[in-house]
Protein backbone atom coordinates (compact mmCIF):
# COMPACT_ATOMS: atom_id res chain seq x y z
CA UNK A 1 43.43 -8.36 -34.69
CA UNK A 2 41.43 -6.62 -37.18
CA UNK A 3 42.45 -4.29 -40.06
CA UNK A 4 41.51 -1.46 -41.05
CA UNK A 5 41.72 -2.84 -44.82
CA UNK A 6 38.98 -5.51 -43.06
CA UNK A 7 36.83 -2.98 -41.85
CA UNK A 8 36.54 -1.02 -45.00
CA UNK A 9 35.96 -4.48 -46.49
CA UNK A 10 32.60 -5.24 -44.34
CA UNK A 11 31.51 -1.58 -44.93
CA UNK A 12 31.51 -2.25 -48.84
CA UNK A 13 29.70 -5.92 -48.03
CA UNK A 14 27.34 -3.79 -46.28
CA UNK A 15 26.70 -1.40 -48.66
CA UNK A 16 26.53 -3.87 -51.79
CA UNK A 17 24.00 -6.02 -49.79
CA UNK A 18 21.81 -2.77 -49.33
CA UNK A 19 21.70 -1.73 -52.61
CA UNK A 20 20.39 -5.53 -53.61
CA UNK A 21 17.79 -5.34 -51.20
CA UNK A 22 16.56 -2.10 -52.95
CA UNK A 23 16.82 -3.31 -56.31
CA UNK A 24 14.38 -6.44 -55.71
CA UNK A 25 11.12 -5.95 -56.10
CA UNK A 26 8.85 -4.48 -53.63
CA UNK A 27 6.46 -7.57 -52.83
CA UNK A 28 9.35 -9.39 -51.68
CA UNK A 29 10.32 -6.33 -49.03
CA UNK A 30 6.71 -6.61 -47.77
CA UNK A 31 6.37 -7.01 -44.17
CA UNK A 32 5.54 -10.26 -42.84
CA UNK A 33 1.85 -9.83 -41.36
CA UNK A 34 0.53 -11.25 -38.44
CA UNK A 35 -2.68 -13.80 -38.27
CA UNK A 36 -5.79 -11.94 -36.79
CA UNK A 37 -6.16 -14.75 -34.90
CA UNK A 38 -2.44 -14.52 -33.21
CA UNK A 39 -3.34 -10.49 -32.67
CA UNK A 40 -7.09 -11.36 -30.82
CA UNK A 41 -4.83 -13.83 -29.07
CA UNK A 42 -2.43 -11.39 -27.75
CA UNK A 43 -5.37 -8.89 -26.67
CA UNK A 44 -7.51 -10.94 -25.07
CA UNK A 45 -4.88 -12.53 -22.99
CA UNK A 46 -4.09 -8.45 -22.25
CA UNK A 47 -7.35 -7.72 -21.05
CA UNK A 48 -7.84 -10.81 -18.91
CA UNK A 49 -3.82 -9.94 -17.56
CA UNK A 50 -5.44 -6.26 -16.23
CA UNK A 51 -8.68 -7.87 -15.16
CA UNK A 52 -6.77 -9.81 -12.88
CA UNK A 53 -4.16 -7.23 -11.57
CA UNK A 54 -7.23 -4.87 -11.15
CA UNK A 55 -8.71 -7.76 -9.01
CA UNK A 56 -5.66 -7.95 -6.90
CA UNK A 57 -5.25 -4.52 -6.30
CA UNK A 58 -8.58 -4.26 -5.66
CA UNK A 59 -8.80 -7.04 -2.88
CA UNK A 60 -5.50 -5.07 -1.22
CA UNK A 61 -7.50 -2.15 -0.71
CA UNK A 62 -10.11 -3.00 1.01
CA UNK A 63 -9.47 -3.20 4.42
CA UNK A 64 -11.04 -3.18 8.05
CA UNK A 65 -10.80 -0.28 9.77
CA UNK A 66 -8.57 0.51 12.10
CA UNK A 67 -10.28 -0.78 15.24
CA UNK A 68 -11.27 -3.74 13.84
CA UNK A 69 -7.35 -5.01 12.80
CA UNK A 70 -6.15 -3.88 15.94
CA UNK A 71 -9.21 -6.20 18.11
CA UNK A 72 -8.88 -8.82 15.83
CA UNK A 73 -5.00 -8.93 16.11
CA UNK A 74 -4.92 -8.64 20.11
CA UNK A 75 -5.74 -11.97 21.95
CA UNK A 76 -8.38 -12.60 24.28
CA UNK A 77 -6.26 -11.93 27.31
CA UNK A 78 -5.47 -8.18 26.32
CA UNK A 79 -9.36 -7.60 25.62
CA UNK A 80 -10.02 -9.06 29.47
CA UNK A 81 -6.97 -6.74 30.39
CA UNK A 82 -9.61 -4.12 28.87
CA UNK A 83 -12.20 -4.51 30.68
CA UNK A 84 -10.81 -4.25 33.67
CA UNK A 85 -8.66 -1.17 33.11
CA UNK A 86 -12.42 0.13 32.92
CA UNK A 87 -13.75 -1.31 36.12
CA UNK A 88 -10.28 0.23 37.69
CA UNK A 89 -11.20 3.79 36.46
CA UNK A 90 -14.77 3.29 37.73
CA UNK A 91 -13.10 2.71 41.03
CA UNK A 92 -10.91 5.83 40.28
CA UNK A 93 -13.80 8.06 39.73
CA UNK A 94 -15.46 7.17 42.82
CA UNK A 95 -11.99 7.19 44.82
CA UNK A 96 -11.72 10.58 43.28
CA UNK A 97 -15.43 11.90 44.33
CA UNK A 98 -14.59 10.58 47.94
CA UNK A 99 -11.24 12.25 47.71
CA UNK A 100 -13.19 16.12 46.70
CA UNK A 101 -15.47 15.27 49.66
CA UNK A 102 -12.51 15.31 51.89
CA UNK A 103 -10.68 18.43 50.23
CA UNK A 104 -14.45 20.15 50.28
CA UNK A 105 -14.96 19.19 54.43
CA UNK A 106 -10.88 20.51 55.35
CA UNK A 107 -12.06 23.93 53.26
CA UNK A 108 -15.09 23.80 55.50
CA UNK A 109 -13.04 23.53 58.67
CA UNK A 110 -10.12 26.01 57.39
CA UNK A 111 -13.06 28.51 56.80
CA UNK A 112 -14.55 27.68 59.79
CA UNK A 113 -11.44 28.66 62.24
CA UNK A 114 -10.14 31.44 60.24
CA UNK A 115 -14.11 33.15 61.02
CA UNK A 116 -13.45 32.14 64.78
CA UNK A 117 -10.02 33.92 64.58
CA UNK A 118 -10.97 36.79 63.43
């Protein structure tokens, strides 16, 4: 367990060390620099980092269109399932003109007896 006489201790430490750092001369507090060769280093690795992210991102967003994911995702069997959902409506368009002709010939004949009635 720690004092408090310990504490005030490492606070003078502190302080003592601080004031001989400030007293030494200034070309000794001098930063240490970095090569220029470490720093092109470090920036070219950067810009060859983003090239590639941009590059990734890039290849993400491009995308087929809609229609084109969803026909190249269904198999064959679902296109042929297609095709003849369209040959069935053909056959529902025509079932559908026969089925007018036969409304169109009972209006004819309802029109027809109601004149005869009255």
């Amino acid at each position: 367990m720690r004092t408090m006489a310990d504490d005030i201790n490492e606070q003078i430490k502190a302080g003592r060390k601080s004031i001989a750092v400030a007293s030494e001369d200034p070309d000794e507090m001098e930063p240490r620099r970095i090569p220029p060769a470490v720093i092109a280093a470090g920036v070219g690795a950067a810009v060859i980092g983003l090239g590639l992210l941009g590059w990734l991102i890039y290849r993400s967003r491009r995308r087929r269109n809609l229609i084109r994911q969803l026909q190249a995702s269904l198999p064959g069997r679902v296109s042929e399932l297609r095709e003849l959902g369209v040959g069935r409506l053909g056959d529902l368009r025509d079932l559908g003109v026969e089925r007018m002709g036969d409304v169109r010939s009972l209006r004819d004949e309802v029109r027809r007896r109601l004149q005869k009635a009255l």
